[in-house]
Protein backbone atom coordinates (compact mmCIF):
# COMPACT_ATOMS: atom_id res chain seq x y z
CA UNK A 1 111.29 136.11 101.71
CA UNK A 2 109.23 132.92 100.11
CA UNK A 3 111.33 129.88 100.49
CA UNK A 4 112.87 128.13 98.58
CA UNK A 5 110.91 125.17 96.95
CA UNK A 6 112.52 122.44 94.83
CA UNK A 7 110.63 121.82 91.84
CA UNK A 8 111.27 118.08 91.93
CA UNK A 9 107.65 117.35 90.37
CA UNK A 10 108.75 118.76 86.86
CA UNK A 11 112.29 117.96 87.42
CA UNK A 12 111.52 114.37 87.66
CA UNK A 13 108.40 115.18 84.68
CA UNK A 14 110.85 116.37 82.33
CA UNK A 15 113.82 113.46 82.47
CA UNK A 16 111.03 110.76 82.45
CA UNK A 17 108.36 111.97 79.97
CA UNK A 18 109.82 114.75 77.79
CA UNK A 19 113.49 113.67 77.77
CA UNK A 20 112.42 109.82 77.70
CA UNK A 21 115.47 108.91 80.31
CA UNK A 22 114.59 105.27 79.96
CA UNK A 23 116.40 104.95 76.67
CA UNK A 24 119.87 105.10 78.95
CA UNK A 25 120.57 102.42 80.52
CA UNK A 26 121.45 103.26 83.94
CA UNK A 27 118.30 105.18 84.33
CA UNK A 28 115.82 103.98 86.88
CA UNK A 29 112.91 106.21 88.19
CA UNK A 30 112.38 105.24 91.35
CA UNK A 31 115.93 105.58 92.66
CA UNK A 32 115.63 109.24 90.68
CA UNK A 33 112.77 110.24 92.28
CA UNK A 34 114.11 108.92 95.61
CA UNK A 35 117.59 110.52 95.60
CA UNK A 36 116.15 113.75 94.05
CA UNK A 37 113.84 114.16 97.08
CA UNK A 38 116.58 114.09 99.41
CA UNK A 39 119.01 116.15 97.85
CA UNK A 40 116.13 118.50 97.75
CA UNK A 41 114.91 118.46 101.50
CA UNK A 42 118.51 118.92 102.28
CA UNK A 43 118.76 122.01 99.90
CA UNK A 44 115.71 123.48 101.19
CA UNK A 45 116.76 122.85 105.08
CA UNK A 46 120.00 123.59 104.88
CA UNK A 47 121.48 124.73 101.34
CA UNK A 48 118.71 127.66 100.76
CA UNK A 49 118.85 129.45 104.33
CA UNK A 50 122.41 130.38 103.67
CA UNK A 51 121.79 132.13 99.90
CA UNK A 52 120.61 135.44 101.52
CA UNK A 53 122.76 135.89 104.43
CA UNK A 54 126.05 134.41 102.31
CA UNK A 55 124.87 137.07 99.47
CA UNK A 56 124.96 139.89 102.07
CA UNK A 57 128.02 138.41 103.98
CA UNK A 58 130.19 137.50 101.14
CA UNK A 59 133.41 135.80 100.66
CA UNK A 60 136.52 137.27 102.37
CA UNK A 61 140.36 137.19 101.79
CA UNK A 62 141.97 136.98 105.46
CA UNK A 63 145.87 137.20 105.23
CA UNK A 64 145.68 135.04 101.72
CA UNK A 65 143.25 132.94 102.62
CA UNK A 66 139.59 133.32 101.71
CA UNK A 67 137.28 132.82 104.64
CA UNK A 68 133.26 131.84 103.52
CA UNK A 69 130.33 133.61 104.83
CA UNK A 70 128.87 132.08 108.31
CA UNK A 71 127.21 128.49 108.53
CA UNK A 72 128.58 127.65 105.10
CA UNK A 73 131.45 125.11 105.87
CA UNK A 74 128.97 123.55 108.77
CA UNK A 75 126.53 123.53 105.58
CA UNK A 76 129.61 121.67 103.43
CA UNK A 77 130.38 119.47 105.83
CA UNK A 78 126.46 118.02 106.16
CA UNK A 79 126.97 117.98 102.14
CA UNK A 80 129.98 115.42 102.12
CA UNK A 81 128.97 113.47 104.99
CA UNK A 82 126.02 112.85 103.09
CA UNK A 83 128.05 111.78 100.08
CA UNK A 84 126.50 114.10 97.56
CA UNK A 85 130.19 115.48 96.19
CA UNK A 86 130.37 112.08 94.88
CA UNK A 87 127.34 111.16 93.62
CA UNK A 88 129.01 110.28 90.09
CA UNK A 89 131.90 109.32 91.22
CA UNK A 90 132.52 105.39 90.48
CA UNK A 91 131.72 103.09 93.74
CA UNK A 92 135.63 102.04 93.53
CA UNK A 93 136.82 105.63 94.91
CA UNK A 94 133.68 105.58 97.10
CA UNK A 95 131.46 107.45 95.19
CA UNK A 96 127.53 106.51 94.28
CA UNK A 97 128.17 106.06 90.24
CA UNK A 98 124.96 107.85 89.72
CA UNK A 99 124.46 108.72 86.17
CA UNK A 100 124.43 112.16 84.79
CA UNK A 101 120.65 112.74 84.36
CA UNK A 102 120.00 112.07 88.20
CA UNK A 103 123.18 114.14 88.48
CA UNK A 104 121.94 116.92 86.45
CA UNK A 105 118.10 116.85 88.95
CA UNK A 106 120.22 117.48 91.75
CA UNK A 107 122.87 120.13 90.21
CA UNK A 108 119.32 122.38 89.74
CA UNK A 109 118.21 121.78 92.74
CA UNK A 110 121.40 123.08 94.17
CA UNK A 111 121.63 125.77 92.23
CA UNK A 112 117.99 127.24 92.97
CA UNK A 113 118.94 126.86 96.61
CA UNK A 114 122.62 128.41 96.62
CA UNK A 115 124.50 129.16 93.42
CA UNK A 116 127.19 130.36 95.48
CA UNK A 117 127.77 127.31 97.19
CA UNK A 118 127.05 125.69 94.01
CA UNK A 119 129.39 127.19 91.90
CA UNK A 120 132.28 126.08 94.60
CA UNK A 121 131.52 122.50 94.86
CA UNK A 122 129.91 121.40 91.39
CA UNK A 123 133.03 121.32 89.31
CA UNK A 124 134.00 118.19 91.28
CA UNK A 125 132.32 115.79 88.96
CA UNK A 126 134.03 117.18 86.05
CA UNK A 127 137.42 116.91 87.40
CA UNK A 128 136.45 113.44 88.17
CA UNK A 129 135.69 112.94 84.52
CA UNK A 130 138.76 114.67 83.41
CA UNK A 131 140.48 111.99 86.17
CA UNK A 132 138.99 108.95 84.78
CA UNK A 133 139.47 109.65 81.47
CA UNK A 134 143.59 111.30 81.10
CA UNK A 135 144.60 111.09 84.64
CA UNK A 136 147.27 108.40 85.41
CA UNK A 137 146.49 105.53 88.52
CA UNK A 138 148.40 107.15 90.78
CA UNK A 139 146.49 110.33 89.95
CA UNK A 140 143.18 108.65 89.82
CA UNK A 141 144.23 106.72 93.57
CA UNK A 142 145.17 109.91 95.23
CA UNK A 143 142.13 112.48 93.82
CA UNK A 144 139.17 111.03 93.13
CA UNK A 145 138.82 109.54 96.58
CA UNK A 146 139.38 112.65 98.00
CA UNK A 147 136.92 114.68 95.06
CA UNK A 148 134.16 112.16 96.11
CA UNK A 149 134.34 111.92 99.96
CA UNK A 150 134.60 116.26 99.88
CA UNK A 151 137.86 116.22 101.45
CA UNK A 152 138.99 118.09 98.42
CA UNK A 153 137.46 120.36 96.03
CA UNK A 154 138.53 121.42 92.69
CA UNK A 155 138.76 124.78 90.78
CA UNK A 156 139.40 125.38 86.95
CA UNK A 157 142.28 127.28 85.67
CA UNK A 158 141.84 128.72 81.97
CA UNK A 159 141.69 132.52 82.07
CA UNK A 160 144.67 135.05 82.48
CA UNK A 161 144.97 139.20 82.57
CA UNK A 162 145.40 138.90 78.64
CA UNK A 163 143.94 135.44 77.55
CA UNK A 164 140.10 135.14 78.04
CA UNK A 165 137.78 133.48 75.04
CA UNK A 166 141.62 133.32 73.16
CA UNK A 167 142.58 130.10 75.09
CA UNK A 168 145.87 130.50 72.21
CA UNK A 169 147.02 133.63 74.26
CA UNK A 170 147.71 131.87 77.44
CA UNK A 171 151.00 132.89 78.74
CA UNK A 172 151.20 130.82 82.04
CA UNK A 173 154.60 128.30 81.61
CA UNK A 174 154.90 125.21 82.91
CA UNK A 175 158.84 123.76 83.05
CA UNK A 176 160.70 120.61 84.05
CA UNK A 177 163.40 121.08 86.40
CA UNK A 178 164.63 117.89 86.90
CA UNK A 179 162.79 116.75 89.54
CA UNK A 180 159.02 117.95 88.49
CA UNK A 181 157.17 120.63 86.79
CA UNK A 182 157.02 123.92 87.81
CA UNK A 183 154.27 126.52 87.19
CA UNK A 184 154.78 130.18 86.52
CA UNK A 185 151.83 132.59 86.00
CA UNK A 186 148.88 134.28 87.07
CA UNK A 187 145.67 132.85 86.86
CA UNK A 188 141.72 134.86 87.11
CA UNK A 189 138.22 134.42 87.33
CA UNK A 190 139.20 131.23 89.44
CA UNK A 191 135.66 130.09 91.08
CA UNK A 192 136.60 128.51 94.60
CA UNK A 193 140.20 129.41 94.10
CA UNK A 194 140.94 129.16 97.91
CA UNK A 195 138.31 128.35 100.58
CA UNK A 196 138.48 127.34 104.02
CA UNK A 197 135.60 124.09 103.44
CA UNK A 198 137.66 121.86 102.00
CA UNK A 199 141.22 120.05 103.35
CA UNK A 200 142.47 119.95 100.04
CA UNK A 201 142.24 121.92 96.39
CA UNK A 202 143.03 120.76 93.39
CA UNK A 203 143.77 122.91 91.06
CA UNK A 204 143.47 122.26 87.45
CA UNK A 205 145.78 124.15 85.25
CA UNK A 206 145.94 125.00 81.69
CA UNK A 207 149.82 126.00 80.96
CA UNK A 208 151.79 126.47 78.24
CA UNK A 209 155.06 123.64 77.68
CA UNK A 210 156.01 125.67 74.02
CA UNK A 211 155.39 128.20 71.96
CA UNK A 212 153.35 126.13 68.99
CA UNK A 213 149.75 128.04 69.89
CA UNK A 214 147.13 125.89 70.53
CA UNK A 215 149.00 122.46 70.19
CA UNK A 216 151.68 123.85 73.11
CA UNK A 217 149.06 123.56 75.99
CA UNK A 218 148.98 121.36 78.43
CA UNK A 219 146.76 120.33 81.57
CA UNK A 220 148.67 120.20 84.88
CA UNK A 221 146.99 119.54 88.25
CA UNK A 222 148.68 121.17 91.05
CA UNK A 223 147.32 121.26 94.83
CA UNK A 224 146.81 123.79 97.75
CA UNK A 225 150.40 125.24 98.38
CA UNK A 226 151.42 128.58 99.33
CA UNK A 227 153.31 128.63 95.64
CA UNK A 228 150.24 128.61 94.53
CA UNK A 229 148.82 132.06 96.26
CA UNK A 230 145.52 133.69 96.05
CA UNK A 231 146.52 137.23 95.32
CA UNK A 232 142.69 138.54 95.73
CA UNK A 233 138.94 138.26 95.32
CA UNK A 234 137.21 140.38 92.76
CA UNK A 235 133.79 142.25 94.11
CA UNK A 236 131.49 141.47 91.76
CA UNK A 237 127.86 141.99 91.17
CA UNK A 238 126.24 138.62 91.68
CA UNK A 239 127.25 135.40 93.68
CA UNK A 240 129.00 137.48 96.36
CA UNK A 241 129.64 134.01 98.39
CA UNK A 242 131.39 132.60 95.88
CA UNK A 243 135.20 133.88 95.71
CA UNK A 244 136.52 134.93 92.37
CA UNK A 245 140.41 134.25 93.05
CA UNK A 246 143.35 135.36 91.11
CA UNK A 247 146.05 132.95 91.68
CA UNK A 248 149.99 133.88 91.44
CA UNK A 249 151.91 130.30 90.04
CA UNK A 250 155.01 131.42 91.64
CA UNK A 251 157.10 127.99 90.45
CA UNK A 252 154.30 126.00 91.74
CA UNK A 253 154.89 122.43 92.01
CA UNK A 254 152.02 120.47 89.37
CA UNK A 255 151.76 117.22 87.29
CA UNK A 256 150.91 116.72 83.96
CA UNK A 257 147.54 114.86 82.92
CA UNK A 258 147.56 113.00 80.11
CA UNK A 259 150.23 114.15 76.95
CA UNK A 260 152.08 117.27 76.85
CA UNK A 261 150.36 119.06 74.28
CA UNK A 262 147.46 117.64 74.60
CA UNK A 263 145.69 119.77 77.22
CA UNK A 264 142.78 121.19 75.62
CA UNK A 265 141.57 118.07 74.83
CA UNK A 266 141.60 117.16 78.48
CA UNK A 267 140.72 120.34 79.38
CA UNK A 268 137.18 120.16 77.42
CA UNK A 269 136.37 117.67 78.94
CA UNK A 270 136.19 119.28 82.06
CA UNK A 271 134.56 122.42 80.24
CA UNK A 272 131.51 120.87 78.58
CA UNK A 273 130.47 119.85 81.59
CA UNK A 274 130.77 122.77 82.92
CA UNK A 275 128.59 124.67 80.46
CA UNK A 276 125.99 122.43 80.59
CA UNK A 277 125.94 122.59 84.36
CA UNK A 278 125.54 126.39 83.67
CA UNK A 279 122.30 125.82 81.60
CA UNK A 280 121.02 124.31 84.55
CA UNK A 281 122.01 127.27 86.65
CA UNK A 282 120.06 129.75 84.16
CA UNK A 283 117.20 127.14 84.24
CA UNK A 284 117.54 126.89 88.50
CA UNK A 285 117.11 131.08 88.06
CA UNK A 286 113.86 130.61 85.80
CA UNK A 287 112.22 128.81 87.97
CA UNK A 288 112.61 130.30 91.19
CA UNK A 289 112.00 133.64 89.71
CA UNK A 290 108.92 131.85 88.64
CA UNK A 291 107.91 130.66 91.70
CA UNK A 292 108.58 133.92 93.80
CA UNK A 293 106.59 135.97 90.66
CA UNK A 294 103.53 133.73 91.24
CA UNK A 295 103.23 133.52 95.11
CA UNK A 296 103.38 137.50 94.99
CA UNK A 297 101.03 137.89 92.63
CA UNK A 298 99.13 135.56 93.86
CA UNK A 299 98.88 137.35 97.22
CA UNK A 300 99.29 141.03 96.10
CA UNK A 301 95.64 142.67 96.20
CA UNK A 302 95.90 145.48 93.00
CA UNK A 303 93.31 146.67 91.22
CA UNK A 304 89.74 145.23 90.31
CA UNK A 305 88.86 142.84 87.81
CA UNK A 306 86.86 143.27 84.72
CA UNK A 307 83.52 142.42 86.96
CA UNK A 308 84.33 145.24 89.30
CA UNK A 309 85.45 142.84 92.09
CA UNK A 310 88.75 143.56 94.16
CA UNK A 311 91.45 142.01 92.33
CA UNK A 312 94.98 140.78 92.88
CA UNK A 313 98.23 141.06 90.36
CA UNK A 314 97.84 137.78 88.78
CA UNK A 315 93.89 138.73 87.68
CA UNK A 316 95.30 141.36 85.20
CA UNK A 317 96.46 140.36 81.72
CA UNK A 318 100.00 141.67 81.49
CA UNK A 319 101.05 140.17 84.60
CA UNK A 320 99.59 136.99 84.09
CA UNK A 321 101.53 137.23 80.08
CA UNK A 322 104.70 137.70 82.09
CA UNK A 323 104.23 135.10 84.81
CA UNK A 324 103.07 132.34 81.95
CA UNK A 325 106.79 133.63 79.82
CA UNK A 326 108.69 132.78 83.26
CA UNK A 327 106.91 129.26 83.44
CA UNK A 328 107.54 128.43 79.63
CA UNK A 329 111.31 129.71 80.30
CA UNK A 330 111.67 127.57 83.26
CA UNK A 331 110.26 124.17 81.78
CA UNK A 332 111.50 125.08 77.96
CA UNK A 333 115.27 125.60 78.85
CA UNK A 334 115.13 122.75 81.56
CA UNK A 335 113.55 120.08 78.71
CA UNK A 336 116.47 121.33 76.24
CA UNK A 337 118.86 120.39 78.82
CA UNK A 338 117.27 116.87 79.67
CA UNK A 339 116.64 115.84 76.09
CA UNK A 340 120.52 117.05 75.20
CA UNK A 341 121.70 115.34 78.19
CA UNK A 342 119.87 111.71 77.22
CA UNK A 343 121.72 112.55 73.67
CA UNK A 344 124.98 113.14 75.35
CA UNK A 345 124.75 109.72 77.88
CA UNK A 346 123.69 107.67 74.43
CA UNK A 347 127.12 108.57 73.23
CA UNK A 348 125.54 108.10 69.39
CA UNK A 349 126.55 111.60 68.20
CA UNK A 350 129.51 113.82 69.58
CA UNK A 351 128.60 116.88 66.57
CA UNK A 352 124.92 116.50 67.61
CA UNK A 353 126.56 116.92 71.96
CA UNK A 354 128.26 119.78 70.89
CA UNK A 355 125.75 121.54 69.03
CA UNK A 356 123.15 120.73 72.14
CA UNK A 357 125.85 121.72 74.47
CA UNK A 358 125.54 125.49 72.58
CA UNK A 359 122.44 125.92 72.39
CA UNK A 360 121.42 125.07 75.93
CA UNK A 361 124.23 127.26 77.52
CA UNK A 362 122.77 130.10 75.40
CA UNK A 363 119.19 129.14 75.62
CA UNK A 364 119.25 128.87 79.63
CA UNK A 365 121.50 131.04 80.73
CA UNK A 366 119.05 134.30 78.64
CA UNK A 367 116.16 132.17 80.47
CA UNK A 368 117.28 132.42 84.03
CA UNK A 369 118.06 136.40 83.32
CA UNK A 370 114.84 137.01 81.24
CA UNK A 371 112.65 135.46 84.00
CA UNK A 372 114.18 137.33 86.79
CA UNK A 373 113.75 140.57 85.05
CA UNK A 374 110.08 139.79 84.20
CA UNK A 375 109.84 138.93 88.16
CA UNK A 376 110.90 142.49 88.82
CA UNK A 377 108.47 143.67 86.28
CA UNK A 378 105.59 141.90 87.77
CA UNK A 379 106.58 142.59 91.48
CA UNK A 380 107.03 146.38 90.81
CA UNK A 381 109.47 148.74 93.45
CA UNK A 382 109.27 145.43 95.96
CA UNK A 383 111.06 143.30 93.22
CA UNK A 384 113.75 145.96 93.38
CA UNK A 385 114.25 145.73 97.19
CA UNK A 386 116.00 142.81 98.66
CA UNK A 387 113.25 141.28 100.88
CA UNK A 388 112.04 139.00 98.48
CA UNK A 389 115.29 137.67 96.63
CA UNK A 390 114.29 138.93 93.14
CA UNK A 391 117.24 141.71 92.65
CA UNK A 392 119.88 138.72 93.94
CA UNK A 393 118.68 136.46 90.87
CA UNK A 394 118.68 138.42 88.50
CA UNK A 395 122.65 139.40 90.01
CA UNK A 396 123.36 136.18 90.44
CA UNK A 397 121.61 134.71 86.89
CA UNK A 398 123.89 137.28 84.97
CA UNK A 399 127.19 135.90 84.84
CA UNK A 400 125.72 132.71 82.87
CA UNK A 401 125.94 134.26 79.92
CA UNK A 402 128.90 135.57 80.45
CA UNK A 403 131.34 132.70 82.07
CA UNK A 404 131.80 129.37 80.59
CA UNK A 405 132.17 130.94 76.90
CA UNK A 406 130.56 133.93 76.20
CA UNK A 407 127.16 133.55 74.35
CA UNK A 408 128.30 134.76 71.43
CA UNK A 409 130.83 132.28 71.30
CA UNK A 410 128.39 129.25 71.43
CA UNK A 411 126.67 131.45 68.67
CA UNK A 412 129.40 131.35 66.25
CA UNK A 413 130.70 127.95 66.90
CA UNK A 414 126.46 126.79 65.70
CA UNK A 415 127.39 128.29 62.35
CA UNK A 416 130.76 127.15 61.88
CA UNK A 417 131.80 123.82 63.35
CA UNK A 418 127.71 123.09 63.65
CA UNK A 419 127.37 123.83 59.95
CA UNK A 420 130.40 121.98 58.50
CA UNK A 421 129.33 118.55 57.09
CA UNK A 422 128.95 115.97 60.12
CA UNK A 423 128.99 118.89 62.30
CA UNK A 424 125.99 118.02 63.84
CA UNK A 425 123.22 120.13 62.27
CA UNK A 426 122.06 117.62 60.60
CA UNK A 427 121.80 115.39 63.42
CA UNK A 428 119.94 118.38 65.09
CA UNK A 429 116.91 117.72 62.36
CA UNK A 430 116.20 114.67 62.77
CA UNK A 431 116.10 115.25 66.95
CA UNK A 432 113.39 117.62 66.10
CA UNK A 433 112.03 115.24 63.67
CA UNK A 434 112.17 112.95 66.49
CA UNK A 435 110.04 114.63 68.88
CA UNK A 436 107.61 115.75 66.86
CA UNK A 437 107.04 112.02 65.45
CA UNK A 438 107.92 113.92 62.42
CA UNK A 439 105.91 116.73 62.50
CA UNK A 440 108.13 119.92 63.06
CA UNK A 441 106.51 123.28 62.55
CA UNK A 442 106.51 123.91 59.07
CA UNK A 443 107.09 127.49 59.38
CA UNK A 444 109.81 127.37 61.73
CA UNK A 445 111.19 124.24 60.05
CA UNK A 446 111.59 125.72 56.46
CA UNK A 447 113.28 129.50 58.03
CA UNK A 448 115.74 127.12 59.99
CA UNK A 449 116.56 125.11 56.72
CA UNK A 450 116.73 128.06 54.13
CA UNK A 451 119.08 129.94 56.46
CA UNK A 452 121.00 127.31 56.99
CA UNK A 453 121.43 126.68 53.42
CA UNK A 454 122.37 130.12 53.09
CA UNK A 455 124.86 130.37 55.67
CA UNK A 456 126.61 127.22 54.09
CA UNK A 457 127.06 129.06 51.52
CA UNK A 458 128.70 132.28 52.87
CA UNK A 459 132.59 133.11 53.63
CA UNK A 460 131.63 134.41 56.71
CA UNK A 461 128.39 133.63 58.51
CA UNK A 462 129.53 134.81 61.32
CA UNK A 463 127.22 137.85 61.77
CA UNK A 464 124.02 135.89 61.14
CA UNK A 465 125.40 133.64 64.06
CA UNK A 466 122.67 135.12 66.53
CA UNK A 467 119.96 134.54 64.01
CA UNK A 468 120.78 131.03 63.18
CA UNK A 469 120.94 130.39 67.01
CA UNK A 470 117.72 132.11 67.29
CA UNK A 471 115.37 129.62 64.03
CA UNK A 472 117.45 126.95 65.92
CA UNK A 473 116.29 127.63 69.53
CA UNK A 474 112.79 128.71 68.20
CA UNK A 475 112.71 125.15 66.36
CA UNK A 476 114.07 123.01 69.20
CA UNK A 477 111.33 124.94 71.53
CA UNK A 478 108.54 124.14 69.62
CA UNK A 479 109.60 120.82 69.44
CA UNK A 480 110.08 120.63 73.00
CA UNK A 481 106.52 121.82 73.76
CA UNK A 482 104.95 119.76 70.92
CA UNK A 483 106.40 116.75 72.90
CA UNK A 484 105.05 118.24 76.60
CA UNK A 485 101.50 118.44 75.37
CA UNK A 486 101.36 114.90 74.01
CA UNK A 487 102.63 113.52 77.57
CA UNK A 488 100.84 116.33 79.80
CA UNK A 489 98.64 113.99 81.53
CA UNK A 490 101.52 112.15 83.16
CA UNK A 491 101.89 115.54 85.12
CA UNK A 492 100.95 115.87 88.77
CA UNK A 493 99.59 119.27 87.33
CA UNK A 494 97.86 117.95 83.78
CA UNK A 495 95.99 121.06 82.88
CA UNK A 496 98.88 123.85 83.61
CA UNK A 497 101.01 121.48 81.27
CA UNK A 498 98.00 121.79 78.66
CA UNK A 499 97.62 125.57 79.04
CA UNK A 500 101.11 126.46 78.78
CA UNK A 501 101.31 123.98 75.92
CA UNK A 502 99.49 126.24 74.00
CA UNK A 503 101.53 129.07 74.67
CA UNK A 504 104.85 127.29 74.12
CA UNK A 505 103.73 125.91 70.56
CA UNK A 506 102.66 129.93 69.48
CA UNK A 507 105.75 131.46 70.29
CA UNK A 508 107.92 132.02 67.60
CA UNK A 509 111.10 134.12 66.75
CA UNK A 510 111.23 136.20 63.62
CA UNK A 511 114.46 135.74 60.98
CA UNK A 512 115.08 137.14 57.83
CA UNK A 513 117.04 134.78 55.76
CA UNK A 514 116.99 136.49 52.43
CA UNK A 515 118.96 139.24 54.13
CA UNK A 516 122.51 136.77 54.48
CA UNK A 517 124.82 138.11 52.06
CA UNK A 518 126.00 134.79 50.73
């Protein structure tokens, strides 16, 4: 097994340089690059050790209770001792009031070390968020204290049996009894539902309060109580040490957040970060698949070279093609992330956020699964086998483009709420315009606009969703890389940036716009 190896260098490269961080406000480098390193010699210490033995372990459901693989609450408890489950949290409620970029370093880190213990603690800062921004003072005074210091963690409660993607199907009731509301339904796919690191859960529940579709929902919070059961843990094929609960609402007591009604509102805000959080985890996959790839190939004796000398993997051509794809993955899909998070914390655009928000979730999630299936390419039968962690990435990488809105969801919503007027494609040019100081890819730049004029122009552009997502990724890539050549030199690693560079700027992805029936 290599260890794990937090790529803090190009983490820190791409916020700084690529993303240009600076233009936020709270944004300081030093204190970055300092609280970065630490998460990251924790993750690699402590964090990392666990992701085999946790995979192999798994979670457990003990008498209704889920019990986590061994040396994972001892690894929990270093975690909120050191304060990192409230590293955004405001300094009121005890947290560090980091801002989201520095956030979004160390949610990679963490996720390249131990998505399973990842996906369990990281939807803290969202509830937070979701806290600060509907909850009432009381509500604020009693959770986010207890979010930040780790005492509690949350979960997030959307799905049901017959109500995935169809948030309008939701059948779970919430009702007023005089005294409070009560909750009645069954929740699934519930990440963390029950654990045994954490005092405290808070649950976060979307429930109906009438019948009037979408406008009936409401958010409720409700807390660990045996009302509130986990019924069981679904065995899954990736991120065995993270328990998939169902949860039985058996007149569970809960209180509203915010406005009756008014729950998916709240409820997105919770989401969106959420799905960017799970670009990160596709981009976490990328480059530890990466890394892995390289040392093996590195190492591996294979062959001889063209000059008759004994060679080793990375020597031939088609492994060093796929190892150079896993590296532009990794540092393409991160940069997307970075640059749409600056947009986000800049607050100038919410269309353009939402339209970034899609196409990184799509864009990273197929680049953490893509790069751990090229690693099993390159490493042959031994990338199969378990010794060297390849098979559990590419397990664990999967579900990210399933969960948080399937990618074909993101896909549609680019040519249908991203192609209305305001709706944030046009926004989208001039980022690209942006970083290219105004030179976009002409090629790639007029296929993006013609089929977006087309699709404008359809009833239902729906099925070209994928291909509009597709010119748009291909643009915002080659912007991307455009931008990494011209500040390569502030890389510890100057002429790798240079080389793949190249590549980056070449690739392209093929459309045929004259096909949209419009």
């Amino acid at each position: 097994m290599i260890p794990f190896k937090a790529p803090t260098d190009d983490i820190l490269f791409s916020l700084a340089h690529v993303a240009g961080a600076s233009r936020v406000g709270a944004w300081d480098s030093e204190a970055t690059a300092d609280i970065l390193g630490h998460f990251s010699q924790f993750a690699e210490g402590v964090i990392a050790p666990l992701n085999a033995t946790g995979d192999a372990q798994g979670a457990t459901l003990e008498n209704g209770h889920v019990r986590m693989p061994d040396g994972f609450r001892e690894a929990y408890n270093q975690l909120a001792q050191g304060g990192w489950q409230g590293l955004t949290a405001p300094e009121a409620f005890g947290g560090m009031a980091m801002p989201a970029l520095v956030a979004a370093g160390v949610s990679e880190v963490f996720s390249g070390a131990n998505h399973s213990l990842q996906m369990v603690c990281n939807l803290v800062p969202g509830a937070i968020a979701t806290l600060l921004r509907f909850g009432s003072l009381a509500q604020q005074d009693h959770w986010i204290s207890r979010l930040a210091s780790g005492t509690a963690l949350s979960t997030m409660c959307l799905t049901e049996p017959a109500a995935g993607s169809d948030l309008s199907a939701i059948r779970t009731r919430a009702t007023w009894d005089g005294d409070g509301w009560r909750l009645n339904g069954e929740k699934i796919f519930i990440s963390g539902g029950d654990q045994d690191l954490s005092e405290e859960i808070l649950h976060l529940v979307l429930a109906r309060t009438s019948d009037v579709g979408l406008r009936g929902l409401s958010l409720f919070l409700c807390r660990r109580q045996p009302a509130a059961k986990v019924t069981r843990i679904e065995r899954k094929l990736g991120l065995h040490a993270s328990p998939t609960c169902q949860v039985l609402f058996d007149g569970a007591a809960a209180e509203l957040i915010g406005e009756e009604g008014a729950g998916l509102a709240a409820m997105f805000t919770m989401m969106n970060h959420a799905r960017i959080d799970v670009a990160l985890q596709g981009v976490a996959h990328a480059a530890r698949a990466a890394r892995i790839a390289e040392a093996y190939a590195q190492d591996r004796k294979q062959g001889r070279n063209a000059a008759g000398a004994p060679a080793v993997l990375s020597d031939h051509a088609d492994v060093r093609r796929m190892l150079d794809e896993q590296e532009v993955l990794a540092l393409t899909s991160r940069a997307m992330c970075h640059v749409s998070l600056v947009e986000m914390e800049l607050g100038a655009d919410p269309a353009l956020a939402e339209f970034l928000t899609s196409l990184c979730k799509v864009y990273g999630s197929e680049a953490g699964i893509r790069a751990a299936d090229l690693g099993m390419q390159i490493m042959g039968g031994y990338g199969y086998l378990t010794e060297y962690g390849m098979e559990q990435i590419w397990r664990d990488a999967r579900i990210c483009a399933i969960y948080e809105g399937a990618n074909g969801i993101h896909t549609k919503g680019l040519v249908t709420r991203g192609l209305r007027p305001g709706g944030g494609a046009d926004a989208f040019e001039a980022l690209v315009s942006t970083l290219t100081e105004g030179v976009p890819d002409p090629e790639l730049l007029d296929a993006w606009r013609h089929l977006r004029r087309l699709l404008q122009g359809s009833k239902d552009p729906s099925p070209w969703a994928r291909a509009f997502y597709e010119a748009s990724a291909a643009l915002f890539e080659n912007a991307i890389w455009q931008k990494i050549r011209k500040v390569a030199d502030l890389h510890p690693d100057a002429m790798r940036r240079h080389t793949l560079a190249r590549l980056g700027t070449a690739r392209r992805t093929k459309v045929e716009p004259d096909r949209v029936n419009s």
